[in-house]
Protein backbone atom coordinates (compact mmCIF):
# COMPACT_ATOMS: atom_id res chain seq x y z
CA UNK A 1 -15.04 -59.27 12.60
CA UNK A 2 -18.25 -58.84 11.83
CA UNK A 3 -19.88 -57.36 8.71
CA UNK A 4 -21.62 -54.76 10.76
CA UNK A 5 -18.07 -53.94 12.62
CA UNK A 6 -16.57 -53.47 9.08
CA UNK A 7 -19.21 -51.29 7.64
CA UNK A 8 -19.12 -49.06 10.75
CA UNK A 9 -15.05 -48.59 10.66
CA UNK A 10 -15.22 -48.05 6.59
CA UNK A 11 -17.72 -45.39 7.18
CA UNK A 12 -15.65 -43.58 10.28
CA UNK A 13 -12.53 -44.00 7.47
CA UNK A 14 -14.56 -42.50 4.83
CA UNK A 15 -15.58 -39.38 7.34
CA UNK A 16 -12.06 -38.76 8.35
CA UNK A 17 -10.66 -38.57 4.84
CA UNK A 18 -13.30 -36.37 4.16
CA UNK A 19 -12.46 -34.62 7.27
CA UNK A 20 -8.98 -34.00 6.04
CA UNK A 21 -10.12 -33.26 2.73
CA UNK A 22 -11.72 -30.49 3.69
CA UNK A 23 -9.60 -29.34 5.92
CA UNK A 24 -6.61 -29.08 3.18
CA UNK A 25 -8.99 -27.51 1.32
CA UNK A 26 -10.10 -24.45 3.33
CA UNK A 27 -6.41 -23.67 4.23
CA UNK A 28 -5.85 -23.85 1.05
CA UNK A 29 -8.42 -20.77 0.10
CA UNK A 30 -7.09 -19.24 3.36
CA UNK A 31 -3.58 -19.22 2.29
CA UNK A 32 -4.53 -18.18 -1.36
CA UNK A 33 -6.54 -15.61 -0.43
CA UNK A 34 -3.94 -14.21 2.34
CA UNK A 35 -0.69 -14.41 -0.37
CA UNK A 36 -3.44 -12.55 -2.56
CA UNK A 37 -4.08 -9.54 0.06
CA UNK A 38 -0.50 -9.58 1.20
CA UNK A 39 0.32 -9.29 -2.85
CA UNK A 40 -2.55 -6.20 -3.37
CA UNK A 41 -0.95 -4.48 0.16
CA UNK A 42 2.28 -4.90 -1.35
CA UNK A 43 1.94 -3.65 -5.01
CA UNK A 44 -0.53 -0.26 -2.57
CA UNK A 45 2.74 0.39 -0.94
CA UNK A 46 4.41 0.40 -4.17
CA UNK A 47 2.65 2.71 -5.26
CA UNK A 48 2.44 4.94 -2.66
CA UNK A 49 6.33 4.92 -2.44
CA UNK A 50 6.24 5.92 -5.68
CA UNK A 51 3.97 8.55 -5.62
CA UNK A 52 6.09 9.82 -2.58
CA UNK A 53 9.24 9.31 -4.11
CA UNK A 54 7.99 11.27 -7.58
CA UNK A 55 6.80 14.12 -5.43
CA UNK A 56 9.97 14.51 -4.20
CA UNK A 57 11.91 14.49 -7.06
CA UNK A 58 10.38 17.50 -8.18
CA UNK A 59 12.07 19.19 -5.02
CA UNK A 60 14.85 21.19 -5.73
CA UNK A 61 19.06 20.33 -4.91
CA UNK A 62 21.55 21.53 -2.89
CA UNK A 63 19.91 24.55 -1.33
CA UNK A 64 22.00 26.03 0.80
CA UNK A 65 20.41 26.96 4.30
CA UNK A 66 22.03 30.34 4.46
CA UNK A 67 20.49 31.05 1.01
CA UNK A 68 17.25 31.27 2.53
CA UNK A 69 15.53 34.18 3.53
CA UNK A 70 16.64 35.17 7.01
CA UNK A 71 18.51 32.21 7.48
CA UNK A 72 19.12 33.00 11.31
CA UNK A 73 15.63 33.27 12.10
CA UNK A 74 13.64 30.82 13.79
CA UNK A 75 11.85 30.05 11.14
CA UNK A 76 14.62 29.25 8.61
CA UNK A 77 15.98 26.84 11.14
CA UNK A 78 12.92 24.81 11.72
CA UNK A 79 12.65 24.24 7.70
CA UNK A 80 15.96 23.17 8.04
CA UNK A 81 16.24 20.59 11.09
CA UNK A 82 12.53 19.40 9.83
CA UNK A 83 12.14 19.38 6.24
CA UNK A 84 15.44 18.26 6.04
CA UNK A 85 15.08 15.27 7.56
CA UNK A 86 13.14 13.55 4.74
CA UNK A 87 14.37 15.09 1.48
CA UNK A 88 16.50 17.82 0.07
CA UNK A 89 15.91 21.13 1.63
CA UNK A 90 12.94 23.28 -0.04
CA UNK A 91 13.15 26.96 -0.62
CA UNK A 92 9.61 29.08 0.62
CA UNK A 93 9.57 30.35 -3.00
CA UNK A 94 8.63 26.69 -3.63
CA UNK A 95 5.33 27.34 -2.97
CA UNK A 96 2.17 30.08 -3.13
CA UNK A 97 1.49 31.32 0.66
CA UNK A 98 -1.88 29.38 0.22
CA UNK A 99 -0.39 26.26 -1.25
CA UNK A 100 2.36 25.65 1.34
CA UNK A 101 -0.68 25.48 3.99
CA UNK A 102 -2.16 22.45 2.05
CA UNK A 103 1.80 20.99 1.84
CA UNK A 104 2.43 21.31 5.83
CA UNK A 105 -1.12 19.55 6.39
CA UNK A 106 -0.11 16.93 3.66
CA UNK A 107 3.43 16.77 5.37
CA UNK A 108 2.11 16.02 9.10
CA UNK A 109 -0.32 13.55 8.08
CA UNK A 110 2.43 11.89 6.01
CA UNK A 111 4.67 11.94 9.57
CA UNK A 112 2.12 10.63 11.39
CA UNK A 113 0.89 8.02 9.37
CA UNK A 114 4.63 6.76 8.12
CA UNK A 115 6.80 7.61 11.36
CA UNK A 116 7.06 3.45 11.95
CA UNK A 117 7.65 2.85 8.11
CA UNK A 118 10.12 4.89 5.78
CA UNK A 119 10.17 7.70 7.93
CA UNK A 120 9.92 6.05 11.57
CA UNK A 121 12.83 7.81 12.86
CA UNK A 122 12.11 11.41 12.08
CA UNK A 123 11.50 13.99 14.89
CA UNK A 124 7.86 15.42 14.87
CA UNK A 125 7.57 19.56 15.09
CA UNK A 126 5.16 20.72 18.00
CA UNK A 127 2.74 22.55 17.52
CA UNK A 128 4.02 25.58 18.33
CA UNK A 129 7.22 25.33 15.95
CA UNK A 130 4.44 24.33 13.29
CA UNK A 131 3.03 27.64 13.29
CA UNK A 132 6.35 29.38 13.42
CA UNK A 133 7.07 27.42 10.51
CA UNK A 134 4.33 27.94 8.84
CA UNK A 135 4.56 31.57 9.21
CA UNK A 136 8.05 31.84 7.92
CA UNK A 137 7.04 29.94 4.61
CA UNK A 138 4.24 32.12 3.96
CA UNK A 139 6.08 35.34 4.43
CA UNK A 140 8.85 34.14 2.05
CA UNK A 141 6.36 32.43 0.03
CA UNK A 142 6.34 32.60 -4.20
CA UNK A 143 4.65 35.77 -5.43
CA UNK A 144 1.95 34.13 -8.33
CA UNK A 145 1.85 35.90 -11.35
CA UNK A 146 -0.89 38.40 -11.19
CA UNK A 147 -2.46 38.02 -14.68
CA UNK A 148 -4.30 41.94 -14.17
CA UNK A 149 -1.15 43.35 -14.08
CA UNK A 150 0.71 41.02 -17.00
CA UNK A 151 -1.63 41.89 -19.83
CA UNK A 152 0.59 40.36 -22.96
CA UNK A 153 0.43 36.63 -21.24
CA UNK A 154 -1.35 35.41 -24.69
CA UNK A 155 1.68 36.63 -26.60
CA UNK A 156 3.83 33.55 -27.91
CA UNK A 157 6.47 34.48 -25.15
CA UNK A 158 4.07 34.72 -22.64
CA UNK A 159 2.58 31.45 -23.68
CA UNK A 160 6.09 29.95 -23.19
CA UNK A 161 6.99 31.47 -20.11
CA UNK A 162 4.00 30.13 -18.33
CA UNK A 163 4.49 26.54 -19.93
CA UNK A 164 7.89 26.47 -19.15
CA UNK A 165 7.24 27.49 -15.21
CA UNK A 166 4.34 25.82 -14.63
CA UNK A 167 6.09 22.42 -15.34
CA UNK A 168 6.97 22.47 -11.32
CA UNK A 169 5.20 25.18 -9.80
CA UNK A 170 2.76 28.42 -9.62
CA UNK A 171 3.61 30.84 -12.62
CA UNK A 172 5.63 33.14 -11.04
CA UNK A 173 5.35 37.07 -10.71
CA UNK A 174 7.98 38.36 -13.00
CA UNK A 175 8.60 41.50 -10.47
CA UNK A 176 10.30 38.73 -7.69
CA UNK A 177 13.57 39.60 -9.65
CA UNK A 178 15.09 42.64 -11.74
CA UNK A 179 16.19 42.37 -15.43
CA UNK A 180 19.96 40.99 -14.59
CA UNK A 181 18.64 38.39 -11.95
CA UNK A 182 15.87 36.73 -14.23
CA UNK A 183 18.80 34.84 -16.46
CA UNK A 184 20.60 33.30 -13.34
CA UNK A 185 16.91 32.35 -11.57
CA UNK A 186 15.65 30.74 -15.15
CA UNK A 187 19.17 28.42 -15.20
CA UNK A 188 19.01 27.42 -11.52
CA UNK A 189 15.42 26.24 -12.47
CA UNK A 190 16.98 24.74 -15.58
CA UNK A 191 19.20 23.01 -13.31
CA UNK A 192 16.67 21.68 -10.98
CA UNK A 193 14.56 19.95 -13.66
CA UNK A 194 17.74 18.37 -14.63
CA UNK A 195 18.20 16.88 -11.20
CA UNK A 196 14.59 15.59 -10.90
CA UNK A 197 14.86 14.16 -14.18
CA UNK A 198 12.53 16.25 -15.71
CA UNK A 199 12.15 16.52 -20.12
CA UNK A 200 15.02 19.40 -20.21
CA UNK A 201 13.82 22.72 -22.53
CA UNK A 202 15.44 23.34 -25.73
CA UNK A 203 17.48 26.95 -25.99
CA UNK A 204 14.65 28.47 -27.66
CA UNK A 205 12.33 28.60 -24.90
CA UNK A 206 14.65 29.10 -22.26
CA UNK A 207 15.55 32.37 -23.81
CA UNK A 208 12.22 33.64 -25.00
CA UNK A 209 11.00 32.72 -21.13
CA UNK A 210 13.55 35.01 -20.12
CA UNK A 211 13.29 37.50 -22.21
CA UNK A 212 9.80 37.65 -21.25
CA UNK A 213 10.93 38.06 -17.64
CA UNK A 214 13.13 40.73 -18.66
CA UNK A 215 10.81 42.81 -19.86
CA UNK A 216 8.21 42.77 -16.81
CA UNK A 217 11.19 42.63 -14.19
CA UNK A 218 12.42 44.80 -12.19
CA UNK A 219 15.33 47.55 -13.33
């Protein structure tokens, strides 16, 4: 063979090593940088599990559906054969009229974004059993605490009675119940923290909270 011969097939050796080189190389970015993604996509849908899954602790237990308001109205029976689907059933008095309009738009978009995910078998409401939803919610909706009509709310009973509350939802008006309800209502809520798993409070404020309710609650 000639030299020339040689020199030509040690350079087409040399460019297909290099050739190879290369190659390995680039899938190997490729495949580092798509484990790396697939890693960052994972650890987002961690998180918004989580986030998801925290919300809904906070939901109360075991509530009954014919312990809600008109519980053989339309409306009680859509927030049943929906809302149920996903979590534990939530009461209207969850929720201000004007927050449970931000929770039903934060609801559907969490349906339509997640129905092939977590939540890919769940029915979707139409439209028009969205607004009869809706509507029921607000009507039973929790009464806020009106704060002109509650002057002693910077007494140290006050103080804890909003605290204490306002751990899982608006500060309620203390006129939703009368003086012999208030006890029962403030240890169902007791209860509920316990089930989400919630830091518990001590005796102390439990009954100053509802002694506080007591005296602004109905007869």
């Amino acid at each position: 063979m000639k030299k020339g011969e040689k020199l030509a097939i040690g350079l087409a050796c040399a460019a297909i090593v290099g050739v190879l080189i290369g190659t390995f190389y680039l899938e190997s970015i490729h495949a580092s940088r798509k484990n790396f993604s697939a890693a960052q996509s994972n650890q987002a849908g961690r998180a918004g599990r989580t986030r998801v899954l925290s919300a809904l602790q906070r939901i109360p237990r075991a509530i009954d559906p014919e312990a809600l308001p008109e519980p053989q109205r339309r409306g009680a029976m859509l927030l049943t054969t929906y809302c149920g689907q996903c979590h534990d059933l939530t009461p209207p008095t969850m929720h201000t009229a004007d927050e449970w309009n931000d929770v039903l738009l934060r609801m559907r978009d969490h349906i339509t974004q997640r129905r092939g995910g977590i939540l890919g078998r769940i029915a979707m409401p139409t439209q028009k059993d969205w607004a009869v939803l809706q509507r029921y919610l607000e009507k039973n909706a929790l009464q806020a605490l009106d704060t002109n009509v509650v002057t002693d709310l910077d007494s140290p009973a006050g103080r804890t009675f909003q605290e204490l509350c306002s751990r899982c939802h608006t500060t309620p008006d203390p006129n939703l119940h009368t003086v012999h309800e208030w006890p029962r209502v403030v240890l169902r809520m007791k209860a509920h923290m316990q089930n989400a798993r919630l830091a518990l409070p001590d005796n102390q404020v439990i009954e100053e909270s509802i002694r506080f309710l007591q005296a602004h609650g109905r007869p």
